[in-house]
N, C-alpha and C. Protein backbone atom coordinates (compact mmCIF):
# COMPACT_ATOMS: atom_id res chain seq x y z
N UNK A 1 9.41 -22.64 -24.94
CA UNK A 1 9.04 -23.03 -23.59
C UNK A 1 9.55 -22.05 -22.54
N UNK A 2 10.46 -21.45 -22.74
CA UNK A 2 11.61 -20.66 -22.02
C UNK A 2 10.27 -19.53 -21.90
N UNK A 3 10.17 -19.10 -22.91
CA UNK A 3 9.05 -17.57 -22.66
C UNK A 3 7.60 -17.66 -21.87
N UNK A 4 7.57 -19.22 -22.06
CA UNK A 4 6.19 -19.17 -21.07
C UNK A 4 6.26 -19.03 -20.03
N UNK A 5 7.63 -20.19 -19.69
CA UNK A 5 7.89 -19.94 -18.22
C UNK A 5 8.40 -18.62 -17.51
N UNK A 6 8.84 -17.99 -18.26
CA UNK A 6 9.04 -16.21 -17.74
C UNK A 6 8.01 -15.80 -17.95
N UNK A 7 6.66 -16.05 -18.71
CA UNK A 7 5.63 -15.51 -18.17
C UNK A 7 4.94 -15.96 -16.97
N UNK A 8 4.94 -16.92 -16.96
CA UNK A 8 3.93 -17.54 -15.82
C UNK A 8 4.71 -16.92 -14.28
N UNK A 9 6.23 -16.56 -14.34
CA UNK A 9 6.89 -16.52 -13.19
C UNK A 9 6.61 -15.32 -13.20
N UNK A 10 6.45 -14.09 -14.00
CA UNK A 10 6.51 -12.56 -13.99
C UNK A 10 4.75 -12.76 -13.12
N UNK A 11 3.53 -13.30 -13.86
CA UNK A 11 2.57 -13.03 -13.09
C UNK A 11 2.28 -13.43 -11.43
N UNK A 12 2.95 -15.02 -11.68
CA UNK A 12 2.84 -15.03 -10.44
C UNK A 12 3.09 -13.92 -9.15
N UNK A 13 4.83 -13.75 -9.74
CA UNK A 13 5.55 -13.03 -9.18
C UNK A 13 4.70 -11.64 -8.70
N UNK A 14 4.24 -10.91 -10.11
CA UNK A 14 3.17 -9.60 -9.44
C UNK A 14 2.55 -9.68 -8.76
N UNK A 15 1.43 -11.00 -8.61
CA UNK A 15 0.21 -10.86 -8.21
C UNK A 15 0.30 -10.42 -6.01
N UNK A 16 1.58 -11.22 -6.06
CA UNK A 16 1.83 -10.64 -4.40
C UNK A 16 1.92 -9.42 -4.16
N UNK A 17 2.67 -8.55 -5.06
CA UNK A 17 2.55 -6.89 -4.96
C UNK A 17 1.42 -6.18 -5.20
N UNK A 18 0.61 -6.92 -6.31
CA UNK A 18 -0.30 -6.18 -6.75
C UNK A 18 -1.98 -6.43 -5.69
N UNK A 19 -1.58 -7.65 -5.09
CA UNK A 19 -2.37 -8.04 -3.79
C UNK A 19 -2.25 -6.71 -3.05
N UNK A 20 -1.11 -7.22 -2.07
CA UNK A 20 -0.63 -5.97 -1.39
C UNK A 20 -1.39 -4.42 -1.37
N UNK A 21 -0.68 -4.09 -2.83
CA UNK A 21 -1.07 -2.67 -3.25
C UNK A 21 -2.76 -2.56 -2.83
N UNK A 22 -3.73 -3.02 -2.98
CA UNK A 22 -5.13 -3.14 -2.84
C UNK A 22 -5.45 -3.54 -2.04
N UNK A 23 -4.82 -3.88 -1.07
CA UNK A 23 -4.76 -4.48 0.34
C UNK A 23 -4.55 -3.48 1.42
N UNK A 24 -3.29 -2.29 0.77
CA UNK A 24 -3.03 -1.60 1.81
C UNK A 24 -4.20 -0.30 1.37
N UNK A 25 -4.08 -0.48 0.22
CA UNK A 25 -5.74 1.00 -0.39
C UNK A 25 -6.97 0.35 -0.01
N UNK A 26 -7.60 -0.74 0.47
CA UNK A 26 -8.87 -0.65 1.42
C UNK A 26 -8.46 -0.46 3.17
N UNK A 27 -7.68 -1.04 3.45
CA UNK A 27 -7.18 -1.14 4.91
C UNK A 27 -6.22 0.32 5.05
N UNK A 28 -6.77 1.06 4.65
CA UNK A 28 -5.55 2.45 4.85
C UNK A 28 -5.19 2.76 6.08
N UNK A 29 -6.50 2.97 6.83
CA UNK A 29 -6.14 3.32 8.53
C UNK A 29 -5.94 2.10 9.30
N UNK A 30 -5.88 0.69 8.65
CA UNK A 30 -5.59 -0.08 9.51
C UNK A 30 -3.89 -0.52 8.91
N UNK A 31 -3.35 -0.08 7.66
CA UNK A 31 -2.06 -0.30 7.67
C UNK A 31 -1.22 0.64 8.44
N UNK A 32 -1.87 2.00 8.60
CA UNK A 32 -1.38 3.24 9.08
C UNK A 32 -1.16 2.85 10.61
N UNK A 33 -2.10 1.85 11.06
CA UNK A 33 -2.06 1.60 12.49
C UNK A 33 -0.86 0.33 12.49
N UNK A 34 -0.87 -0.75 11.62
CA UNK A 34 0.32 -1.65 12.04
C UNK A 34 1.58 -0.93 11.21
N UNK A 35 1.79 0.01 10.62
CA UNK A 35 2.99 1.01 10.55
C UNK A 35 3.51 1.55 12.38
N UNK A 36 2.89 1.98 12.66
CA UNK A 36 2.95 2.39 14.18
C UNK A 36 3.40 1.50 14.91
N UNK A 37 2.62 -0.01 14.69
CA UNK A 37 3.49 -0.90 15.66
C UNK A 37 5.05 -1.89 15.29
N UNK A 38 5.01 -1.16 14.38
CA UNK A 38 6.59 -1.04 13.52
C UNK A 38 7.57 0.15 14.26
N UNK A 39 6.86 0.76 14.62
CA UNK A 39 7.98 2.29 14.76
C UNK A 39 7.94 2.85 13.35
N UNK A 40 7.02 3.04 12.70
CA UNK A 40 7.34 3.81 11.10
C UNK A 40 6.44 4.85 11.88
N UNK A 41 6.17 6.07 12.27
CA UNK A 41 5.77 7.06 12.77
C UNK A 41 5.57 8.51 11.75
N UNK A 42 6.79 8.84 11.00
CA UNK A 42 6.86 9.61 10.65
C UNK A 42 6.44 9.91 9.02
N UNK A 43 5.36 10.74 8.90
CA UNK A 43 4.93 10.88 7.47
C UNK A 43 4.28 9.48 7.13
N UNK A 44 3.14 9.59 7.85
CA UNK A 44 2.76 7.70 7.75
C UNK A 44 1.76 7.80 6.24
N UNK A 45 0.65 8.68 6.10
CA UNK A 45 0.38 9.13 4.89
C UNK A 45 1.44 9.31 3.88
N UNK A 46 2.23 9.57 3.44
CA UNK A 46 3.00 9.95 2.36
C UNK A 46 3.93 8.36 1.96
N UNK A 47 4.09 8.39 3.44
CA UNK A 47 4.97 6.76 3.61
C UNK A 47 4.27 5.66 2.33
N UNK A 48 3.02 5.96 2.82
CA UNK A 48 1.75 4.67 2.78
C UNK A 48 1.10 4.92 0.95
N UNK A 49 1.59 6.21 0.89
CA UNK A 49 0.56 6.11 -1.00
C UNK A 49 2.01 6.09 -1.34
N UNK A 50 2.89 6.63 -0.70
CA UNK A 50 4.53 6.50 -1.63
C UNK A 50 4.63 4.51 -1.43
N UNK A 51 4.45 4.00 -1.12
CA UNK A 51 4.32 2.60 -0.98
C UNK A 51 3.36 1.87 -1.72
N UNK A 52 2.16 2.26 -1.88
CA UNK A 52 0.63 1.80 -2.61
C UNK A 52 1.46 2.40 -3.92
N UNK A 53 1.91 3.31 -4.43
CA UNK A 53 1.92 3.58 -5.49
C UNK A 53 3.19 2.55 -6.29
N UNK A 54 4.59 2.74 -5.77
CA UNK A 54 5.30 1.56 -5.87
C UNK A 54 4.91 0.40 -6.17
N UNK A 55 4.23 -0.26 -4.94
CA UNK A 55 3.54 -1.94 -5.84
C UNK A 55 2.81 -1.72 -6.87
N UNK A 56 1.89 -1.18 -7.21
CA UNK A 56 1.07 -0.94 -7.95
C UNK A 56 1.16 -0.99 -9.76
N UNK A 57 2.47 -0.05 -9.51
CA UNK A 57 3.06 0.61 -11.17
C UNK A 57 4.04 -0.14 -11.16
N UNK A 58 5.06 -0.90 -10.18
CA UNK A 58 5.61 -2.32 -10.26
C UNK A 58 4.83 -3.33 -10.11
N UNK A 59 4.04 -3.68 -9.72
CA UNK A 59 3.34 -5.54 -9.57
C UNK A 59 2.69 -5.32 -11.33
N UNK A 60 1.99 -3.71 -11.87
CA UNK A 60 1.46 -3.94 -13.05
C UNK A 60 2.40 -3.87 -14.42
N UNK A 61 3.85 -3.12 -13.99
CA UNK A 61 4.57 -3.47 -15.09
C UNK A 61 5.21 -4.79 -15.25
N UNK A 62 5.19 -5.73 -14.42
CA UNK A 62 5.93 -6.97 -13.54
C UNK A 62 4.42 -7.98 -14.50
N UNK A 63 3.22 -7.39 -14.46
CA UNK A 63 2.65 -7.93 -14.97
C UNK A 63 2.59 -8.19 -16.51
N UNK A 64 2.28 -7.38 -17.23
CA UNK A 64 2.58 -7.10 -18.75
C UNK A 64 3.58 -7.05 -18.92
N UNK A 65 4.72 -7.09 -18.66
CA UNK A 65 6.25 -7.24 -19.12
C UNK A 65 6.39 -6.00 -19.98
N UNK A 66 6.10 -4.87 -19.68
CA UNK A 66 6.60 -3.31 -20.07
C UNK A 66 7.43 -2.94 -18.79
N UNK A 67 8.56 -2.64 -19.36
CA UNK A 67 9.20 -1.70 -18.52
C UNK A 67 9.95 -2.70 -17.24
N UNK A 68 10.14 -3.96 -17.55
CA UNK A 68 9.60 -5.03 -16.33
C UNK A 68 11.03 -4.41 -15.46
N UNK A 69 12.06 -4.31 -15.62
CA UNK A 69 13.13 -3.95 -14.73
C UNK A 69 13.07 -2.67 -14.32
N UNK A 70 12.06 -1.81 -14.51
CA UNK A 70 12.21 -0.76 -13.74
C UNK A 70 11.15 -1.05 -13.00
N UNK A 71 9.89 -1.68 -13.31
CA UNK A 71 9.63 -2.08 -12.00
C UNK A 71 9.81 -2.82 -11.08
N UNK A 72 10.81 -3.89 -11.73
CA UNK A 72 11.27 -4.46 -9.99
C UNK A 72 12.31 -3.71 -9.56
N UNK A 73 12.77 -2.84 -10.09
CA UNK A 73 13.70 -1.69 -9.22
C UNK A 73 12.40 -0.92 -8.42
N UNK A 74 11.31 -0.69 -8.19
CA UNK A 74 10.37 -0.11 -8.03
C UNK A 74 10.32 -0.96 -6.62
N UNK A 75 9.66 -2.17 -7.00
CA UNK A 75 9.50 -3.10 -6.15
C UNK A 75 10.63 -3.26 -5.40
N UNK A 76 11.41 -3.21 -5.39
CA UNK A 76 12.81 -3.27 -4.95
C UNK A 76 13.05 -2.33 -3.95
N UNK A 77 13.09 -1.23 -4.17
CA UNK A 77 13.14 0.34 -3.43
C UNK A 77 11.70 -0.02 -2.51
N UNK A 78 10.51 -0.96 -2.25
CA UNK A 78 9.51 -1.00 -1.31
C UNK A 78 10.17 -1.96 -0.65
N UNK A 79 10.11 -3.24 -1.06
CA UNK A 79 10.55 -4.41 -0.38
C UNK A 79 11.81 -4.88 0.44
N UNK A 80 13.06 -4.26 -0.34
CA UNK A 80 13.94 -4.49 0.60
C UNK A 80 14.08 -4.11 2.01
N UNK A 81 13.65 -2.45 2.26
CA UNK A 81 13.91 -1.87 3.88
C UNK A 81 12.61 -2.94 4.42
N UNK A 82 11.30 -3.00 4.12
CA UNK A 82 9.69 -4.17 4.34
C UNK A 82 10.34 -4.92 5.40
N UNK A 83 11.17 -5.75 4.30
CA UNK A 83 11.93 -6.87 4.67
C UNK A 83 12.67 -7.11 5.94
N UNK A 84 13.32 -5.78 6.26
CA UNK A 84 14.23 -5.33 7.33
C UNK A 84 13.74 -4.76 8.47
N UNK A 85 12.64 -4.20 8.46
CA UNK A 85 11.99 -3.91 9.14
C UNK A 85 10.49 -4.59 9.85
N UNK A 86 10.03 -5.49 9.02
CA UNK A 86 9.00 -5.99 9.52
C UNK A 86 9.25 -6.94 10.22
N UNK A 87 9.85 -7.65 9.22
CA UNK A 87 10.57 -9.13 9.79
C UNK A 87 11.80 -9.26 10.00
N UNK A 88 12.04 -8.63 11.24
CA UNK A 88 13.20 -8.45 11.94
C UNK A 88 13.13 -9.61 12.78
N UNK A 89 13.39 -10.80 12.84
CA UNK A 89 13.62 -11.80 13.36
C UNK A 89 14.66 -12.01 14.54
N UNK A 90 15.61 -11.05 14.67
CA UNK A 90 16.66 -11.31 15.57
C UNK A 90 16.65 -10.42 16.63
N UNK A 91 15.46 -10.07 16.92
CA UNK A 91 14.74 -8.63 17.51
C UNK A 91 13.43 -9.53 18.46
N UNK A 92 12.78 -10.66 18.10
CA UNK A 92 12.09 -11.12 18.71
C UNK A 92 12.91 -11.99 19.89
N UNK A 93 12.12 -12.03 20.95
CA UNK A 93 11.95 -12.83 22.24
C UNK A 93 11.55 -14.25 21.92
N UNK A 94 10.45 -14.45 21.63
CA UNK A 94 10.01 -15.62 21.93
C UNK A 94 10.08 -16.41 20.79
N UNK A 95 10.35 -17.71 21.10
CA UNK A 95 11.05 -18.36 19.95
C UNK A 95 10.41 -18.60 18.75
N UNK A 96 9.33 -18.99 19.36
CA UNK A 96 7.91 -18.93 18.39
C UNK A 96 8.20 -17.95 17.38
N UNK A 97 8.17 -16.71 17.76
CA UNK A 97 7.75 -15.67 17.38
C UNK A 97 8.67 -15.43 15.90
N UNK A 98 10.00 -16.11 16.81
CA UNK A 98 11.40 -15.69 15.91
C UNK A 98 11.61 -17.01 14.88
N UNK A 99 11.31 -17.67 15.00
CA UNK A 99 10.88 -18.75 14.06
C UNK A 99 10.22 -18.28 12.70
N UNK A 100 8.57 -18.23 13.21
CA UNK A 100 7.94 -17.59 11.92
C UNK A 100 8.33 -16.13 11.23
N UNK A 101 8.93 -15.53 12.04
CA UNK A 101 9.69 -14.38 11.29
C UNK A 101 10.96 -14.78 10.72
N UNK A 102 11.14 -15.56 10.80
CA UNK A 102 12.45 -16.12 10.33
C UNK A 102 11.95 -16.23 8.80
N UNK A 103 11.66 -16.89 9.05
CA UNK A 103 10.66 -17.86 7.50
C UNK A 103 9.99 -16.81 6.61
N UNK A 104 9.48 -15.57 7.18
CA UNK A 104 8.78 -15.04 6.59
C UNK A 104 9.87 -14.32 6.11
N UNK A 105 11.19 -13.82 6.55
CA UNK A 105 12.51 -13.36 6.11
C UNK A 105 13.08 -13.76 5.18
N UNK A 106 13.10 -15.24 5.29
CA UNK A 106 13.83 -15.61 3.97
C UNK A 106 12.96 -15.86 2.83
N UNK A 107 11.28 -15.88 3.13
CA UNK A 107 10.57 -15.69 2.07
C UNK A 107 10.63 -14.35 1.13
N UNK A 108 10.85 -12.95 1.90
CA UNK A 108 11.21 -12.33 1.11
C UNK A 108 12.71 -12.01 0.54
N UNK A 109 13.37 -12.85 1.38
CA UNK A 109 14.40 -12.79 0.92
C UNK A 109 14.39 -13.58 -1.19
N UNK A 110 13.44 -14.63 -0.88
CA UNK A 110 13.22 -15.43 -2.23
C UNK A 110 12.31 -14.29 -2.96
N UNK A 111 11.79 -13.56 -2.92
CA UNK A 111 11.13 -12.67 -3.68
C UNK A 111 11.99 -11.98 -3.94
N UNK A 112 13.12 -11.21 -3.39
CA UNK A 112 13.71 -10.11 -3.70
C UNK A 112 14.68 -10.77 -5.29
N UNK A 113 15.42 -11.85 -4.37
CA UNK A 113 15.97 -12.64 -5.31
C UNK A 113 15.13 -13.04 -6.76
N UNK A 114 13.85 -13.03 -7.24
CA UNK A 114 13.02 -13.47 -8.17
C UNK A 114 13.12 -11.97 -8.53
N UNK A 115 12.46 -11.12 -7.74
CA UNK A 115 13.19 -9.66 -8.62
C UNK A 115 14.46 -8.93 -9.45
N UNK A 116 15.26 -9.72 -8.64
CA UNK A 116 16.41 -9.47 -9.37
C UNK A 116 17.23 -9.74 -10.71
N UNK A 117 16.50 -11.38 -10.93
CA UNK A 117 16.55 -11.87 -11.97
C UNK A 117 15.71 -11.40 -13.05
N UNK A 118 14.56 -10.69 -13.15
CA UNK A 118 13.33 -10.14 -14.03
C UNK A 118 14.25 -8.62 -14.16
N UNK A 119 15.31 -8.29 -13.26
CA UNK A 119 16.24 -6.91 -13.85
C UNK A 119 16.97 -6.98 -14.30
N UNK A 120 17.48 -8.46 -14.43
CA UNK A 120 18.54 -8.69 -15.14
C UNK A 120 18.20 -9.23 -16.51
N UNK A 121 17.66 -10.13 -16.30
CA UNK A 121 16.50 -10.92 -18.05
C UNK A 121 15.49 -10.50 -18.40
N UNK A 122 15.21 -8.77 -17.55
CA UNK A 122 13.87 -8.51 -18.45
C UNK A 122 13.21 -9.05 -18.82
N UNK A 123 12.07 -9.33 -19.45
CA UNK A 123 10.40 -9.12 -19.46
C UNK A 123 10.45 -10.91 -20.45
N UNK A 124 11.06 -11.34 -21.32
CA UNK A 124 11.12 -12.25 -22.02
C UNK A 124 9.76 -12.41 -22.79
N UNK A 125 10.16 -13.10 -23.75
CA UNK A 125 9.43 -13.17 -25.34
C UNK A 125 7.85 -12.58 -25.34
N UNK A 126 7.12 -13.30 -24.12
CA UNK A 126 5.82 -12.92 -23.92
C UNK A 126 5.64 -11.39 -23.20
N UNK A 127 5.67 -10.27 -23.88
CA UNK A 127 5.47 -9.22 -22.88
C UNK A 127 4.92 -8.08 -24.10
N UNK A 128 4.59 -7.00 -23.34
CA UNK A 128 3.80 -5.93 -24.13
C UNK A 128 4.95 -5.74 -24.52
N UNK A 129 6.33 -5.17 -24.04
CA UNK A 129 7.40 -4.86 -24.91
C UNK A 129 7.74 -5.32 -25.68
N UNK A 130 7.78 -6.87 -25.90
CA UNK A 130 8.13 -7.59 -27.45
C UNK A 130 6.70 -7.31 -28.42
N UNK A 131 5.54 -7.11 -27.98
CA UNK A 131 4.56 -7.00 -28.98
C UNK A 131 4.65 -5.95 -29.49
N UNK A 132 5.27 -4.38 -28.61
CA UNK A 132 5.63 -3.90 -29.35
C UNK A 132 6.48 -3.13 -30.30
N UNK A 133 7.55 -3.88 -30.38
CA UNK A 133 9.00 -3.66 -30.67
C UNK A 133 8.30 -4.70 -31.63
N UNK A 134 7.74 -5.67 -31.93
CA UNK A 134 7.53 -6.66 -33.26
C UNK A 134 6.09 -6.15 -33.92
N UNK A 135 6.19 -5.22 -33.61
CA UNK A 135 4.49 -4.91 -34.39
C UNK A 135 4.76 -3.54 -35.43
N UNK A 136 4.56 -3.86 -36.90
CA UNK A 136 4.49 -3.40 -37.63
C UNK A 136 4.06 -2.46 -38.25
N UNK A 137 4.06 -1.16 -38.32
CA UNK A 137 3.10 -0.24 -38.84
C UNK A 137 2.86 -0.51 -40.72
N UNK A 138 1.67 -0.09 -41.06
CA UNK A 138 1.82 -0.20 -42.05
C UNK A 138 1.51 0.79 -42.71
N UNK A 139 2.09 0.60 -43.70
CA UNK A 139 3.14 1.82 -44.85
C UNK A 139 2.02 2.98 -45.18
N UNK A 140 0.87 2.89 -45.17
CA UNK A 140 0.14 4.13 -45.44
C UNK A 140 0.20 5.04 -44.35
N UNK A 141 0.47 4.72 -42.98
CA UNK A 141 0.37 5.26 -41.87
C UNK A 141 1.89 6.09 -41.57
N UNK A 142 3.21 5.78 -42.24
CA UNK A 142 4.24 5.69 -42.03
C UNK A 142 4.22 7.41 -42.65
């Protein structure tokens, strides 16, 4: 039961990055434009595929359970500064404002935390890495 539920939590878990990732590769010049109203200015191209590429090769190793802790170190190295920078909550005026950034803060704060645990317990029973670390060659091939 243990391995399903680390699967079902690893996909879930991707599918927000791997959203993302395809989110920011159709909307390119319109992420490039709410980068700007961030203050991210500099190297906004390089910023932006060095970012698309991150979720991408993390939300899909996060998916198949290959490699799963280096990609939430992947994911990790995108999301944490995201986090600090987007939803800077203690930076807003209006209460409103600082409210839902609040929330949206400690939401990634709960993602980062769900990452951390998939670096520490790796990929579990269901993953391309156990299929293939348990998969057998056979002896004529050997």
């Amino acid at each position: 039961m243990n391995g399903v539920v680390d699967l079902i939590g690893r996909i879930l878990l991707s599918f927000i990055f791997i959203y993302e990732g395809i989110d920011s590769m159709l909307y390119f010049n319109k992420t490039k434009d709410l980068m700007s109203t961030y203050g991210i200015t500099f190297q906004q191209d390089i910023l932006l595929i060095g970012s698309i590429i991150l979720l991408m090769f993390g939300g899909i190793s996060l998916l198949i359970g290959y490699r799963s802790s280096f990609g939430s170190v992947l994911l990790l190295l995108y999301y944490i500064p995201v986090t600090f920078i987007v939803h800077s909550f203690w930076n807003d005026a209006e209460e409103a404002t600082r409210r839902l950034q609040s929330i949206m803060f400690m939401k990634n704060l709960a993602i980062i935390g769900g990452l951390l645990m998939v670096f520490v317990n790796g990929s579990g029973k269901y993953s391309i890495k156990t299929l293939l670390a348990n998969t057998r060659v056979p002896r004529r091939f050997r």
